[in-house]
C-alpha atoms as a PDB file:
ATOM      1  CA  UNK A   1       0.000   0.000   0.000  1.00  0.00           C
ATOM      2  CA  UNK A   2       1.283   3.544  -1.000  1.00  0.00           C
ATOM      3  CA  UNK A   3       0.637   6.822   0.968  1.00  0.00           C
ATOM      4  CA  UNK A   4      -0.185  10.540   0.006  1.00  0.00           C
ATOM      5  CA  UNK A   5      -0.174  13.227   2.286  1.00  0.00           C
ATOM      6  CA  UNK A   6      -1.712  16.779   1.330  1.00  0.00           C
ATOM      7  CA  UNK A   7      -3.660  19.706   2.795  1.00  0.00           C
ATOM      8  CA  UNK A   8      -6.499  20.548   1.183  1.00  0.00           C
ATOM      9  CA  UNK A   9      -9.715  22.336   2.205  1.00  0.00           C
ATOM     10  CA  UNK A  10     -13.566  20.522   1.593  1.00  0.00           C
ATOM     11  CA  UNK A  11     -15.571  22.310  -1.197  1.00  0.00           C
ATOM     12  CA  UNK A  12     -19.028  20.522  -1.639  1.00  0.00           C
ATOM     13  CA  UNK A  13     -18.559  18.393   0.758  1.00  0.00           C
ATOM     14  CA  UNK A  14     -15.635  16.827  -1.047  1.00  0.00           C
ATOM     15  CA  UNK A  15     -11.722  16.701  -0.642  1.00  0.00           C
ATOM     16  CA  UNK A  16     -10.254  17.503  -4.105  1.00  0.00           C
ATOM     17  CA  UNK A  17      -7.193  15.407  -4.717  1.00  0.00           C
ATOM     18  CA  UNK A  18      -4.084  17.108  -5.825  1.00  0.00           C
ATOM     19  CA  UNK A  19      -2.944  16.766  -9.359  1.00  0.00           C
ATOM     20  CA  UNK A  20      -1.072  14.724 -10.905  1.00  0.00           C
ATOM     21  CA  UNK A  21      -2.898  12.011  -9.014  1.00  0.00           C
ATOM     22  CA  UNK A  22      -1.840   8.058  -9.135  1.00  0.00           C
ATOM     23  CA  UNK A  23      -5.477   6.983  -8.108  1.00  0.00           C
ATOM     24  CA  UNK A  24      -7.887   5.912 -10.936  1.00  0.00           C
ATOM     25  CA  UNK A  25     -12.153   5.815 -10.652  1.00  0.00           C
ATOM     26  CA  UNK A  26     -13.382   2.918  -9.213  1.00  0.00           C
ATOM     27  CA  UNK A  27      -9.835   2.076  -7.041  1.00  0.00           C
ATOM     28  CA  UNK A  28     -10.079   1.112  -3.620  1.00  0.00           C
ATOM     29  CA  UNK A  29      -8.715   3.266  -0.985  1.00  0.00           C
ATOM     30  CA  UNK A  30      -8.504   3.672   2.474  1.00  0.00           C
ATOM     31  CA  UNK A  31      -8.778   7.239   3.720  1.00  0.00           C
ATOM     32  CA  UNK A  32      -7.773   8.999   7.093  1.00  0.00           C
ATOM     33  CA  UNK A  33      -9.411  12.606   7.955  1.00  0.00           C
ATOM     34  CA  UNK A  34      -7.456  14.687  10.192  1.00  0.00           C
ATOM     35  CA  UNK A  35      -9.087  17.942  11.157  1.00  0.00           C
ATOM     36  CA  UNK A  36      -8.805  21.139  13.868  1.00  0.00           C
ATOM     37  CA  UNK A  37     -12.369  21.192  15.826  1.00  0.00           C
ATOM     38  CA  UNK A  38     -11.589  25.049  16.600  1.00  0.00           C
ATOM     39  CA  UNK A  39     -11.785  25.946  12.911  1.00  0.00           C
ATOM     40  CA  UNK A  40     -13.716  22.986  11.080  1.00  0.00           C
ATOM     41  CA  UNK A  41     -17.291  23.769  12.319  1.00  0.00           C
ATOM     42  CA  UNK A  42     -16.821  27.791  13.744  1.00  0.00           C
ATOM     43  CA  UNK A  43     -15.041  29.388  10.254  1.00  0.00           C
ATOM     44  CA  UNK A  44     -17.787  27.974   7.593  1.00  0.00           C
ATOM     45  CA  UNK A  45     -20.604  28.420   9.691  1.00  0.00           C
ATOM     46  CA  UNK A  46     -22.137  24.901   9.735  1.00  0.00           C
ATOM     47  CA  UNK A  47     -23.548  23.945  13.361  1.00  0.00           C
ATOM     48  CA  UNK A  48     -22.816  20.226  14.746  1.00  0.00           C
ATOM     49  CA  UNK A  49     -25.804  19.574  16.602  1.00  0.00           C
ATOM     50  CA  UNK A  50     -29.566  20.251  15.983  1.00  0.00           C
ATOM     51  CA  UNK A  51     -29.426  22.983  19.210  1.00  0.00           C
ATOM     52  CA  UNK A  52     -26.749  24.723  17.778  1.00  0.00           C
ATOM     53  CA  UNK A  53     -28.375  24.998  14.108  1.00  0.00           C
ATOM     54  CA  UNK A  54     -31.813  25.628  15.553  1.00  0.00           C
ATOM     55  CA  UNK A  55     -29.829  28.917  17.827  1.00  0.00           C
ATOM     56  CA  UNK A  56     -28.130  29.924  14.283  1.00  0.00           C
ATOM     57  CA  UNK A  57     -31.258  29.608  12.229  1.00  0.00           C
ATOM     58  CA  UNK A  58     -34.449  29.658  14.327  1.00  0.00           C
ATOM     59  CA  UNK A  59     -37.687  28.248  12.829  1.00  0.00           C
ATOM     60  CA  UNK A  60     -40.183  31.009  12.108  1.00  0.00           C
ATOM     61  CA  UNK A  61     -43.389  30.024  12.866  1.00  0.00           C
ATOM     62  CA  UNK A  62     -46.660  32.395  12.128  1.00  0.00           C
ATOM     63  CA  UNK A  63     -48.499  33.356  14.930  1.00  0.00           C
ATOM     64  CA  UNK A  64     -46.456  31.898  17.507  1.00  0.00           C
ATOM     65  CA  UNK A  65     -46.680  33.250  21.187  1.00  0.00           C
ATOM     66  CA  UNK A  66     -44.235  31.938  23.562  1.00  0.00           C
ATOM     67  CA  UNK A  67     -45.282  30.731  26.901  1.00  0.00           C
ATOM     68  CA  UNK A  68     -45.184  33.573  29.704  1.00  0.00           C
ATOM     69  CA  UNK A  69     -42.911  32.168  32.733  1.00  0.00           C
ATOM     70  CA  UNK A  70     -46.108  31.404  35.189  1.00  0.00           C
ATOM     71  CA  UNK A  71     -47.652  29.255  32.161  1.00  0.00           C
ATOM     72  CA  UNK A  72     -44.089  27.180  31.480  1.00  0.00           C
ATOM     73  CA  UNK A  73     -43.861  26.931  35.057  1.00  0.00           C
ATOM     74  CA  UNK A  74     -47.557  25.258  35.285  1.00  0.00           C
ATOM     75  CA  UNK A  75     -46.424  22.889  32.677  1.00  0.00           C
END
């Protein structure tokens, strides 16, 4: 088994390979993803739980009226 090493940065969800590339369509690899958590989730903007994306992009519902505090507290 050969090795490659190379930074690259995911566009669409994909890692573009550098060129000139030995690998061919349809080859069998095995592939290891090494990442920073700081930047990978904070510097794009993508969330990596369903709280955090609901906090960045709140559901807009019409005529919604939150709950006072007495009437979450009766609940």
């Amino acid at each position: 088994m050969q090795a490659i090493e190379f930074d690259s940065v995911v566009q669409n969800a994909a890692i573009p390979l550098p060129e000139p590339s030995l690998l061919a369509s349809g080859m069998p690899v095995r592939v290891v993803v090494m990442f920073e958590e700081n930047s990978a989730g904070n510097s794009t903007g993508h969330c990596a739980d369903a709280i955090s994306n609901l906090c960045a992009n709140p559901l807009v519902i019409a005529d919604f009226q939150p709950l006072s505090r007495d009437e979450a507290h009766e609940r």
